[in-house]
Protein backbone atom coordinates (compact mmCIF):
# COMPACT_ATOMS: atom_id res chain seq x y z
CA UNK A 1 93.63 80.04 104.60
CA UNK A 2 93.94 81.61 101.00
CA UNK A 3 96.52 83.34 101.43
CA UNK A 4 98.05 79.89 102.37
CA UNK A 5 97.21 78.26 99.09
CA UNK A 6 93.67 77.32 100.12
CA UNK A 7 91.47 76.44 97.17
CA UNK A 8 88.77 74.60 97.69
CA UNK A 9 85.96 76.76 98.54
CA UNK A 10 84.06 75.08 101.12
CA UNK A 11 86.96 74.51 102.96
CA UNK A 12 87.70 78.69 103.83
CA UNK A 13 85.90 79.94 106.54
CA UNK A 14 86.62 83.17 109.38
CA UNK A 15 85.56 83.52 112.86
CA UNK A 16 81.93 83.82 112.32
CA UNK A 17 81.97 80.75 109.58
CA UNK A 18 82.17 80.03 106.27
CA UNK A 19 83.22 82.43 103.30
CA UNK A 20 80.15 84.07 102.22
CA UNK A 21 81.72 86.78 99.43
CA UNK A 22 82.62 85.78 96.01
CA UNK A 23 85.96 84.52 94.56
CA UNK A 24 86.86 87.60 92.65
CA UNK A 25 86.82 89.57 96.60
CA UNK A 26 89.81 86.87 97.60
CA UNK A 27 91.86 88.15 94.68
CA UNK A 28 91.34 91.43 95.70
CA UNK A 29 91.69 91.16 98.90
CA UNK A 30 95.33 89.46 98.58
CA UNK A 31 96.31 91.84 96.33
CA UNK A 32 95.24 94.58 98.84
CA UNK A 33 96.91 92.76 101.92
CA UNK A 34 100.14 92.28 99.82
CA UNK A 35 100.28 95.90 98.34
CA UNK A 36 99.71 97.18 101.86
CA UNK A 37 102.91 95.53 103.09
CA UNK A 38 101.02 92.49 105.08
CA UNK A 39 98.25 94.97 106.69
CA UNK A 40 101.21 96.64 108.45
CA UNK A 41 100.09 100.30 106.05
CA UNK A 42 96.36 100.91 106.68
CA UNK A 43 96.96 104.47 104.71
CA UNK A 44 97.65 102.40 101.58
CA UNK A 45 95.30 100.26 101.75
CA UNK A 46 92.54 103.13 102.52
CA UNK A 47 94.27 105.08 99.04
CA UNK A 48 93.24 101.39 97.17
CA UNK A 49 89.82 101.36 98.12
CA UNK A 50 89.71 105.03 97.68
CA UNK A 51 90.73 104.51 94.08
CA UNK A 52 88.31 101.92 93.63
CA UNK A 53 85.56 104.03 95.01
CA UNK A 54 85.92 106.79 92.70
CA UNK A 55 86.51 104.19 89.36
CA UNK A 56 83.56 103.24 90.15
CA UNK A 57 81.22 106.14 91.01
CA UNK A 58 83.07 107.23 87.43
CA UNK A 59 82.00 104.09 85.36
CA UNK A 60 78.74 104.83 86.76
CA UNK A 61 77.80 108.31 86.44
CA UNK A 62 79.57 107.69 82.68
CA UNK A 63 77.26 105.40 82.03
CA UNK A 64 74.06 107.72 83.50
């Protein structure tokens, strides 16, 4: 529904109901399912998140 130029919040909803994650996920999310060629490469996508874990355990453990 996003992806489709949904906006209005209480209006997206899954299988198991309505959206329950913050806006800011749906942006990443869409940039994820676009940068992974449409969920067609799961290795991408599992590089993204990869790169997201470590900037974050960085920002973290910089910050400690």
């Amino acid at each position: 529904q996003f992806l489709d130029g949904e906006r209005d919040y209480t209006k997206i909803h899954g299988d198991t109901g309505p959206l329950v994650y913050p806006a800011g996920f749906l942006y990443i999310y869409s940039t994820v399912y676009y940068l992974t060629l449409q969920d067609t490469q799961f290795r991408i996508a599992q590089y993204l998140f990869e790169l997201i874990y470590l900037a974050t355990q960085y920002i973290v453990f910089s910050a400690f």
